[in-house]
Protein backbone atom coordinates (compact mmCIF):
# COMPACT_ATOMS: atom_id res chain seq x y z
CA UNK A 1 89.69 23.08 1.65
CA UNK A 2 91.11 25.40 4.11
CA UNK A 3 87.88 27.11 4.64
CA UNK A 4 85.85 24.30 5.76
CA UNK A 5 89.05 23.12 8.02
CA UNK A 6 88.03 24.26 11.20
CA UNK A 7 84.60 23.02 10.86
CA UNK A 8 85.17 19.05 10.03
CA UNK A 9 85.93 15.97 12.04
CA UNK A 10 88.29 13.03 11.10
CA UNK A 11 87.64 9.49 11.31
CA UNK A 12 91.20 7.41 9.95
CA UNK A 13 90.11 4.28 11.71
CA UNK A 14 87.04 4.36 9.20
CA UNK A 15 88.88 6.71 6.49
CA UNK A 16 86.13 8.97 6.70
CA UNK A 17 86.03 12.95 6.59
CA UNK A 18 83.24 13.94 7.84
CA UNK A 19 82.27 17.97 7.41
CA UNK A 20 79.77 20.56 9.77
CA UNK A 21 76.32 19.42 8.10
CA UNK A 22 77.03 15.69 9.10
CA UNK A 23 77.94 14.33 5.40
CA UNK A 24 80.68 12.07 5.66
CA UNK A 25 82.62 11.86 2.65
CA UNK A 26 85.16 8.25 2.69
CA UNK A 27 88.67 8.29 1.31
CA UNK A 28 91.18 6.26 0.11
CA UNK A 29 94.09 9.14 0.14
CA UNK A 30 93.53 12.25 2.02
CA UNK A 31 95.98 15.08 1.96
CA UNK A 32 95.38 17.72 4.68
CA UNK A 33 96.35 21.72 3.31
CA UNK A 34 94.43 23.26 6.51
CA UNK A 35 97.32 25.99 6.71
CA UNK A 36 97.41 28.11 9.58
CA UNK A 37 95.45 30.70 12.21
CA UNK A 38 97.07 34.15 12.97
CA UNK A 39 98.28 34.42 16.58
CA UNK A 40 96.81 37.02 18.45
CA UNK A 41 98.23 38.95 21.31
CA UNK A 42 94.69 38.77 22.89
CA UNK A 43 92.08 36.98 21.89
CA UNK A 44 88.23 38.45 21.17
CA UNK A 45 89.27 41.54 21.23
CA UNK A 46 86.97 43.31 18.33
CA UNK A 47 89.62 46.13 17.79
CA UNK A 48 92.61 42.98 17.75
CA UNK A 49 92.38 41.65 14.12
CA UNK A 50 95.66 39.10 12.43
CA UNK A 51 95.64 38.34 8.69
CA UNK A 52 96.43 35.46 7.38
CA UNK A 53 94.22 35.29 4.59
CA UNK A 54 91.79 36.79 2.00
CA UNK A 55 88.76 37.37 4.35
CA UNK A 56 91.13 38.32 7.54
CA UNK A 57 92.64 41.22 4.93
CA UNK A 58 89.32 42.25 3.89
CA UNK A 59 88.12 42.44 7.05
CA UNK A 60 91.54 44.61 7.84
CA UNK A 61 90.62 46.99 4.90
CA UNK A 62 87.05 47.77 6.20
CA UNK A 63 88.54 48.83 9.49
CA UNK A 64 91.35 50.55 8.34
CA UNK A 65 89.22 52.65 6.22
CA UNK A 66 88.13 54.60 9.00
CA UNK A 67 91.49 54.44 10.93
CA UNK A 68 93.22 57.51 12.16
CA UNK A 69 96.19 55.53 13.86
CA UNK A 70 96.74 51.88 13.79
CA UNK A 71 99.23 49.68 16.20
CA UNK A 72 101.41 46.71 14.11
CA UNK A 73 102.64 44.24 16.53
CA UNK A 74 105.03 41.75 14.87
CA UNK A 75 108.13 41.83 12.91
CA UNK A 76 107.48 38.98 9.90
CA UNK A 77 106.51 39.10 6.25
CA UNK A 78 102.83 40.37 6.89
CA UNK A 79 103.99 43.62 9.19
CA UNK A 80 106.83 44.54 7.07
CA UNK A 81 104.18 44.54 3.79
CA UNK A 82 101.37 46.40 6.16
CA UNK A 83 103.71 49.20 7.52
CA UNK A 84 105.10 50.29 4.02
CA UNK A 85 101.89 50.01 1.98
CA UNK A 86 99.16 51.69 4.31
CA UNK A 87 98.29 55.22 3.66
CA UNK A 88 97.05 58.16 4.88
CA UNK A 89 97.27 57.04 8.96
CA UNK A 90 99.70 57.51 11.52
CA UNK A 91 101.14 53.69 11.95
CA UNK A 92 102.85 52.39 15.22
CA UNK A 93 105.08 49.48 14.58
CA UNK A 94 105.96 47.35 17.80
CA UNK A 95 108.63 44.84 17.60
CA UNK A 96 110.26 42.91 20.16
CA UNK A 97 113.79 43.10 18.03
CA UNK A 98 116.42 45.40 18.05
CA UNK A 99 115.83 45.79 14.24
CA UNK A 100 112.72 45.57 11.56
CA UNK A 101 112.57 42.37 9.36
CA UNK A 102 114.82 40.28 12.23
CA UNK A 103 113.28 36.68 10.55
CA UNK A 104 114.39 37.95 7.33
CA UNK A 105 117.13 40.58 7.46
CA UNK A 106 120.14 41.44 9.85
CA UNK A 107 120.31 45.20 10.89
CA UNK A 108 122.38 46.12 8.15
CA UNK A 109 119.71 45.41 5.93
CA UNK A 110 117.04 47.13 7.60
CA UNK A 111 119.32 50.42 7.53
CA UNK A 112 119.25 49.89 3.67
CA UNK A 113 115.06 49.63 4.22
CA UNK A 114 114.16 52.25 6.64
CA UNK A 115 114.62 55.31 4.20
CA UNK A 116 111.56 53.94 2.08
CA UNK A 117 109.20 54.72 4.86
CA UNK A 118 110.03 58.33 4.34
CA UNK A 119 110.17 58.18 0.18
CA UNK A 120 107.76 58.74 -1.74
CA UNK A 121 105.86 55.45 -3.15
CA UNK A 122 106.40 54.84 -6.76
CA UNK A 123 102.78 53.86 -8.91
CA UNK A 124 101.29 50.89 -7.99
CA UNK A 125 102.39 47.73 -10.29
CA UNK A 126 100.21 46.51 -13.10
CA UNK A 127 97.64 44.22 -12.20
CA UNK A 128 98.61 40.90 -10.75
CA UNK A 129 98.13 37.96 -13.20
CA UNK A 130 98.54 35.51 -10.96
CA UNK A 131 95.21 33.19 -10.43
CA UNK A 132 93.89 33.69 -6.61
CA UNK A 133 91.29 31.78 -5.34
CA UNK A 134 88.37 32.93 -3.08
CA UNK A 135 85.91 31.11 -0.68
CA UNK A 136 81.68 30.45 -2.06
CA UNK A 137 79.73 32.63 0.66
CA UNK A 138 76.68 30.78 0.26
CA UNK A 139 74.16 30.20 2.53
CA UNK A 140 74.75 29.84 6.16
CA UNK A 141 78.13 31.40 5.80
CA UNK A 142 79.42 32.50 9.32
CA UNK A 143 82.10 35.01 10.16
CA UNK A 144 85.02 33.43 11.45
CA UNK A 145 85.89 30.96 8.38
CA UNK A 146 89.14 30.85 7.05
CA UNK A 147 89.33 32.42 2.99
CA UNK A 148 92.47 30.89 0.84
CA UNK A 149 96.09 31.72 2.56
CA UNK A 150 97.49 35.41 1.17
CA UNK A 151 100.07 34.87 -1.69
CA UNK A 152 102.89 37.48 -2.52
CA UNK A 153 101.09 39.98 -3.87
CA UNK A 154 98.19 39.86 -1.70
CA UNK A 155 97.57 43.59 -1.07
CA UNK A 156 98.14 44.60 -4.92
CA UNK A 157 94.40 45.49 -5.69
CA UNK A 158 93.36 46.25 -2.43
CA UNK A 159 92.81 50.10 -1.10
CA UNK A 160 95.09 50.70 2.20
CA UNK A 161 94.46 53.88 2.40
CA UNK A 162 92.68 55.30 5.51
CA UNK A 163 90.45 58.26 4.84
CA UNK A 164 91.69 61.24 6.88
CA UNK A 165 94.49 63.37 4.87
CA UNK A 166 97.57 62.48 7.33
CA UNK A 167 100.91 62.14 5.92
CA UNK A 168 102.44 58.78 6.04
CA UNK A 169 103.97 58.42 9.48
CA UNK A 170 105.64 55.33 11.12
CA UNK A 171 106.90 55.43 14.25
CA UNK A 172 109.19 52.30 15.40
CA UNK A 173 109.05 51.11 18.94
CA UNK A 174 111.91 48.48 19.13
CA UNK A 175 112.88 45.50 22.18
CA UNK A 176 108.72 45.65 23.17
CA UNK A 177 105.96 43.35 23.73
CA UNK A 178 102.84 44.16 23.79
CA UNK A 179 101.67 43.90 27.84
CA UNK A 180 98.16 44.07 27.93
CA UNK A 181 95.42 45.82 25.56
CA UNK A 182 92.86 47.99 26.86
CA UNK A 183 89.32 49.40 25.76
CA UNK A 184 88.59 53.27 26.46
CA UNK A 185 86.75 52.51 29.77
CA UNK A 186 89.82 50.42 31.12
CA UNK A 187 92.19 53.18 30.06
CA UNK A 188 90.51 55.98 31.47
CA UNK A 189 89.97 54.04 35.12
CA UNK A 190 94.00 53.99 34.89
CA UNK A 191 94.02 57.91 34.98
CA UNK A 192 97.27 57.65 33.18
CA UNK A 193 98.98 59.25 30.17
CA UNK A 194 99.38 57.83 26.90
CA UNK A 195 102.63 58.99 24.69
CA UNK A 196 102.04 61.14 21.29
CA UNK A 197 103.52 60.57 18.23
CA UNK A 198 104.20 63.91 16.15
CA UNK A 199 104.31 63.60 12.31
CA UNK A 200 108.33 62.63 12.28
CA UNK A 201 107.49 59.78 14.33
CA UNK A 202 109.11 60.63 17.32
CA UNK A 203 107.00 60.43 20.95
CA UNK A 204 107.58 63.14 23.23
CA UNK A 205 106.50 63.81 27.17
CA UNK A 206 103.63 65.53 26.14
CA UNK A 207 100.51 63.19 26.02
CA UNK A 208 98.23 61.91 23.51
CA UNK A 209 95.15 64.68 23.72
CA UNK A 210 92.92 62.49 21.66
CA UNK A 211 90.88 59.68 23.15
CA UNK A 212 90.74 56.07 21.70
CA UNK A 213 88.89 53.20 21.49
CA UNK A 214 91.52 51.11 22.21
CA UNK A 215 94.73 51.45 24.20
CA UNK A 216 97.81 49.18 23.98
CA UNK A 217 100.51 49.23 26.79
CA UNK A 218 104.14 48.01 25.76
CA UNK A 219 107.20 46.20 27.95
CA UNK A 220 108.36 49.59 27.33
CA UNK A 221 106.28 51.49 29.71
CA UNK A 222 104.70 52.98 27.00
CA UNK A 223 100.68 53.61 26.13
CA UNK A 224 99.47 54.18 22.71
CA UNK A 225 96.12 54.94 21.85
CA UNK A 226 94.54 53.80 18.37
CA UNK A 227 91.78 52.78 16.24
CA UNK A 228 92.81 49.46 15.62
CA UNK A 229 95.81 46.67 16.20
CA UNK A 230 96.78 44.55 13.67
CA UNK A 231 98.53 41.08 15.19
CA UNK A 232 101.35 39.99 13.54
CA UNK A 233 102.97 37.58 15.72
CA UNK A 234 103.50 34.42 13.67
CA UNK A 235 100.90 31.74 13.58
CA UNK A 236 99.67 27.93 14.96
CA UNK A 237 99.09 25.52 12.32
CA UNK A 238 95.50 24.18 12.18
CA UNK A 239 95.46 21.43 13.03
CA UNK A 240 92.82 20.91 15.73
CA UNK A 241 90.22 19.71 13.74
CA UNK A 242 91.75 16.47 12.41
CA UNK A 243 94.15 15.13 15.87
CA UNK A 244 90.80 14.47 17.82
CA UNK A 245 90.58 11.07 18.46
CA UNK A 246 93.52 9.88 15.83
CA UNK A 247 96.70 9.19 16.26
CA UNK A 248 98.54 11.97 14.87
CA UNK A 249 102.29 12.85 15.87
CA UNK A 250 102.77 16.31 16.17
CA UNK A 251 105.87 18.34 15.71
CA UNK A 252 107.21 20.75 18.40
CA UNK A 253 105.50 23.39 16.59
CA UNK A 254 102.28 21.93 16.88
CA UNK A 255 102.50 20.86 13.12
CA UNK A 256 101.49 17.64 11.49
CA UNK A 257 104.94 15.40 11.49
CA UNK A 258 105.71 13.65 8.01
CA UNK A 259 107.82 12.40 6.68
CA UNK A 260 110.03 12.64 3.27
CA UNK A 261 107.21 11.79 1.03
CA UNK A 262 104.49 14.13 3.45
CA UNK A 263 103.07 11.25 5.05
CA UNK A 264 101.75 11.64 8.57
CA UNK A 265 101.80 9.03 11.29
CA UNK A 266 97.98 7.90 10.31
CA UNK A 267 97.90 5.27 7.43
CA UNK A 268 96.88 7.11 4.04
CA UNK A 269 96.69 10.97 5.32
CA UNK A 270 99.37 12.82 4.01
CA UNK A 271 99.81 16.78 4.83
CA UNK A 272 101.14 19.60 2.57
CA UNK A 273 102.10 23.79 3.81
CA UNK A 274 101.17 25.66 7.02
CA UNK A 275 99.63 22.65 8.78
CA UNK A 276 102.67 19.96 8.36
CA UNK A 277 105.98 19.94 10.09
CA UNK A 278 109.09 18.30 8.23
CA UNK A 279 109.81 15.48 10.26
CA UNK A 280 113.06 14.21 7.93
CA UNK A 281 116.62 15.02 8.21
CA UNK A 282 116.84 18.35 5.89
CA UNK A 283 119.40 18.66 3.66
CA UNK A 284 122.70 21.28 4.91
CA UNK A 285 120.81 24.52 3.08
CA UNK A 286 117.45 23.66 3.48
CA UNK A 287 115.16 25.20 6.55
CA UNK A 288 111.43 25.26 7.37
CA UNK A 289 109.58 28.17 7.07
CA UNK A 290 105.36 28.98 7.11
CA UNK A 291 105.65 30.66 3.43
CA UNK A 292 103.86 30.90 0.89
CA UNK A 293 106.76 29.25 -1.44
CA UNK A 294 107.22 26.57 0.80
CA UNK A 295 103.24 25.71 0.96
CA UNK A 296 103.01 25.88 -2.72
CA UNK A 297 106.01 23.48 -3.19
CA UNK A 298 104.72 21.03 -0.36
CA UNK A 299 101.91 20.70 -2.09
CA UNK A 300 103.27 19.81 -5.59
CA UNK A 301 105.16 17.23 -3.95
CA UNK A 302 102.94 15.76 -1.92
CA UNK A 303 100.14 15.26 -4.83
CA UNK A 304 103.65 13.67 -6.75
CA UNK A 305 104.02 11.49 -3.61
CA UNK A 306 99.96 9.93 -3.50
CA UNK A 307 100.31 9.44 -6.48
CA UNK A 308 103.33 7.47 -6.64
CA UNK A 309 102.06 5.55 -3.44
CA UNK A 310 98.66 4.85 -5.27
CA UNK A 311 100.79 3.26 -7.99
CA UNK A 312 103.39 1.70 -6.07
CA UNK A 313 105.73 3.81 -7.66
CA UNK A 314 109.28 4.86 -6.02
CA UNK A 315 109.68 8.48 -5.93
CA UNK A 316 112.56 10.89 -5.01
CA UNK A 317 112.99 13.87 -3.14
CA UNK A 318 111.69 17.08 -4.62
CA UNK A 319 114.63 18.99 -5.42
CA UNK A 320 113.04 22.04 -3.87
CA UNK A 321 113.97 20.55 -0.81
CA UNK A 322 117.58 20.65 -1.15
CA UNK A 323 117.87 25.11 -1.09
CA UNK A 324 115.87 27.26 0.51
CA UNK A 325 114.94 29.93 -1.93
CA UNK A 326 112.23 32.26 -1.25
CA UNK A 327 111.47 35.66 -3.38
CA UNK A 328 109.17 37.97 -2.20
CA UNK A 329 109.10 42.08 -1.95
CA UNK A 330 109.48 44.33 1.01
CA UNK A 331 109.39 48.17 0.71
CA UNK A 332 109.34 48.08 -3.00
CA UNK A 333 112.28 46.18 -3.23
CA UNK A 334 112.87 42.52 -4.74
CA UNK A 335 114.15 40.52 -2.16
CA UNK A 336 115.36 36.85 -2.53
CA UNK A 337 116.40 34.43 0.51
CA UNK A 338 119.19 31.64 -0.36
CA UNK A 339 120.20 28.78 2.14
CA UNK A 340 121.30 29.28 5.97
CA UNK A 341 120.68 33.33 4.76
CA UNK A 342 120.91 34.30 8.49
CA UNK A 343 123.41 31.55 9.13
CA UNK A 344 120.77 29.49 10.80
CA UNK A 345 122.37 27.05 12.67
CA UNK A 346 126.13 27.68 11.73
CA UNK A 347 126.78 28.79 15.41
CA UNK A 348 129.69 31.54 15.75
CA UNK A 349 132.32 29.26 13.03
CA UNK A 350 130.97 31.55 9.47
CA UNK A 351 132.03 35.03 7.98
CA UNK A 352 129.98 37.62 6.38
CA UNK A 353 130.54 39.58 3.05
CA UNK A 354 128.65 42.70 2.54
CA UNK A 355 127.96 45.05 -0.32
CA UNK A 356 125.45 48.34 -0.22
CA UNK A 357 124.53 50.73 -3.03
CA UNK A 358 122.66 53.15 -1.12
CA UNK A 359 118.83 53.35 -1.98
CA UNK A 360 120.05 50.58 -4.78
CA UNK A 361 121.24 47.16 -3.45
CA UNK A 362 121.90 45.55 -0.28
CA UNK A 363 123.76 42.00 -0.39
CA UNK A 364 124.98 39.84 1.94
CA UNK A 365 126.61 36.34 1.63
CA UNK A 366 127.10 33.88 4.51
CA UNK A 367 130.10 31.97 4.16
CA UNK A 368 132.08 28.98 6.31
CA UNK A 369 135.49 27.30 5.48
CA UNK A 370 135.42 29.16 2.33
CA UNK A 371 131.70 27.85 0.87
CA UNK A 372 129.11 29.84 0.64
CA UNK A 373 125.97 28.54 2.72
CA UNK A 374 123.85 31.92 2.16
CA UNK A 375 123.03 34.84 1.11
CA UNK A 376 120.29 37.88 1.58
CA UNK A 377 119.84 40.09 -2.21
CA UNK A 378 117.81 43.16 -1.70
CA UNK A 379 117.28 44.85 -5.24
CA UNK A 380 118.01 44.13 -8.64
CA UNK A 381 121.46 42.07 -8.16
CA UNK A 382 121.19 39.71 -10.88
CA UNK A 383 123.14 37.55 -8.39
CA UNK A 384 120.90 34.85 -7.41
CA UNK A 385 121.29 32.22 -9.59
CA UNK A 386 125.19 32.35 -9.38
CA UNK A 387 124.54 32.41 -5.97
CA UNK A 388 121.86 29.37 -6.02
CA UNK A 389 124.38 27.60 -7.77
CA UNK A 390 127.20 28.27 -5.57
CA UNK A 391 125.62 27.58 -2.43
CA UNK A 392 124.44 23.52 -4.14
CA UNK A 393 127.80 22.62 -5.79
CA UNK A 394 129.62 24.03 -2.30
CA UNK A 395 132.89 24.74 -4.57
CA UNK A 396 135.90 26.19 -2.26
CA UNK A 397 135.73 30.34 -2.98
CA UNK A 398 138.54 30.91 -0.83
CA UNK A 399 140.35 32.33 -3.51
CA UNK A 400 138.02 33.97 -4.78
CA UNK A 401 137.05 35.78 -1.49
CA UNK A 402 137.79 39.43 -2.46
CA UNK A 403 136.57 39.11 -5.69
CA UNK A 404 133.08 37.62 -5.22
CA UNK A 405 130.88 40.79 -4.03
CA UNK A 406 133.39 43.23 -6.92
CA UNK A 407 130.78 45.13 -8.37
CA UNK A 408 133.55 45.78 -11.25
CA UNK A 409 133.77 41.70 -11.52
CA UNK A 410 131.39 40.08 -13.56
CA UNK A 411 131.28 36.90 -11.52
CA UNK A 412 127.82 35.84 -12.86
CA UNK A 413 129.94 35.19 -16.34
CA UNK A 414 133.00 33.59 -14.21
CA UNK A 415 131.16 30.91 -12.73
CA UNK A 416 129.24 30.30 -15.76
């Protein structure tokens, strides 16, 4: 259970788990889904907050409720969903690339995605179907427990919206870090300026009149004042409550290392999502990432694989494992992630091919020696299982170069 992760000791030696309240609990096959902790740009900072999960976004949605500004640092899956879907508050975004998305998108794409900061927001979606699991606050619960990780569709259902009447305003400060955070007091002993942001987003000489309880100064040279920072810097898989005292090998992320059937280095402990690194040869299309896909699918397979173990059973490779696929929305658009998307790894030898409907579609396919390794869809393309199938059977498209991004060729039947 992720929530009682942080809070439990590990015994392999003994094959014992044993949790805060002292009950040891022994175990024959144990499979460790501790996921990961947000982190933060400074740490105990009350007006600093990272989500990563249920409670951490609840928290978030208290605070932003009486928000007048709020600073985003971080340019993943959890800023680009926070910029575009909080309301009614003046929103900073600090990112230390050139362009928005940079894990997910190359700038081309984020052209296509800036206008929608600036549209108007269609209705919110019907409600979310899909089951979601929450932590038991019973008795003794303590702040600072982890709820269940946040799935794709984590903020449908929630209220983002800040309560002064201030027109949606994002203002991107690009190539920054964050340099140091400080409280009122510490600003004010300064006796320096910090920049305003007018409603079009754009700073100006003039400084900020208003005071704040919190003050962030970028790389840039630039202070803004806000209400609240939101952390969104990637994350450090949790794994500290389970190495003590075993014999864990760690990956050089920090995560668990297993193997191709999610065994770790300690006899009968097997790990699954945030908390694991893949410590086997991946297959040509096939990449780690901390997502919520991923985790899911880890975890599928590694139940498959104790099983199998338990039963002395062979078992192959998930076939999840040989594409990365990942589908997700950003800024009300679908968006699906196939292979070496961002050419990952393909060094300078690969060629891009581009189409953009504006406001409509954005795609982009990665190809190298005429086979297609990746591609980026942004919209509805109806593309990506041609594409899926494309980038697995690795047929030569060389002649079909020209042809393959033709909105007036219906390659989706060609290939069929």
């Amino acid at each position: 259970m992720q929530s009682a992760a942080p809070h439990c000791a590990l015994c392999d030696v003994l094959q014992t788990l044993i949790t805060e309240d002292g009950t040891q609990y022994r175990y024959e096959q144990l499979c460790v889904c501790a996921g990961a902790r947000p982190r933060l740009i400074v740490e105990g900072n009350p007006y600093v907050l990272g989500i990563r999960d249920t409670d951490s976004a609840r928290t978030f949605q208290q605070h932003l409720a009486r928000a007048r500004r709020v600073l985003v640092v971080g340019n993943g899956g959890i800023a680009l969903e926070l910029v575009y879907e909080m309301e009614s508050c003046e929103v900073v975004w600090a990112i230390k690339d050139k362009s928005i998305g940079n894990a997910y998108f190359d700038a081309g794409a984020a052209e296509f995605l800036i206008p929608q900061l600036k549209a108007e927001k269609p209705p919110p979606p019907l409600t979310c179907k899909r089951m979601k699991y929450t932590t038991d606050r019973g008795a003794g619960w303590e702040d600072g427990r982890l709820g269940s990780a946040l799935g794709p569709d984590w903020h449908e259902g929630m209220n983002l919206r800040a309560a002064h009447e201030i027109s949606r305003c994002v203002h991107i400060e690009a190539e920054c870090e964050v340099r140091r955070v400080l409280l009122h007091q510490e600003f004010m002993a300064l006796n320096v300026s910090a920049s305003f942001v007018h409603e079009e987003g754009k700073d100006s000489a003039t400084s900020d009149p208003v005071e704040w309880p919190v003050y962030a100064e970028l790389t840039s040279g630039k202070i803004f004042g806000c209400d609240l920072i939101v952390s969104a810097t990637g994350v450090f898989p949790n794994v500290e409550p389970f190495v003590s005292g075993n014999n864990f090998t760690l990956g050089e992320d920090g995560g668990l290392k297993v193997d191709d059937h999610m065994r770790t280095s300690v006899r009968d402990v097997y790990a699954a999502g945030d908390v694991c690194t893949a410590g086997w040869t991946p297959s040509p299309h096939w990449q780690q990432m901390r997502l919520w896909t991923q985790a899911r699918q880890m975890g599928w397979y590694a139940a498959k694989c104790m099983a199998a173990d338990r039963l002395g059973e062979t078992i192959e490779m998930d076939f999840c494992f040989e594409l990365f696929a990942h589908v997700t929305k950003f800024f009300n658009y679908k968006v699906i992630l196939l292979g070496k998307y961002n050419a990952q790894g393909l060094g300078t030898d690969h060629e891009l091919l581009l189409r953009c409907t504006k406001g409509r579609e954005y795609v982009k396919v990665v190809m190298q020696g005429g086979r297609m390794m990746g591609a980026v869809l942004l919209g509805e393309t109806d593309l990506e299982e041609t594409f899926e199938n494309l980038i697995l059977n690795q047929m030569d498209l060389s002649s079909f170069r020209e042809d393959l991004l033709d909105p007036n060729v219906d390659i989706e039947d060609y290939f069929d």
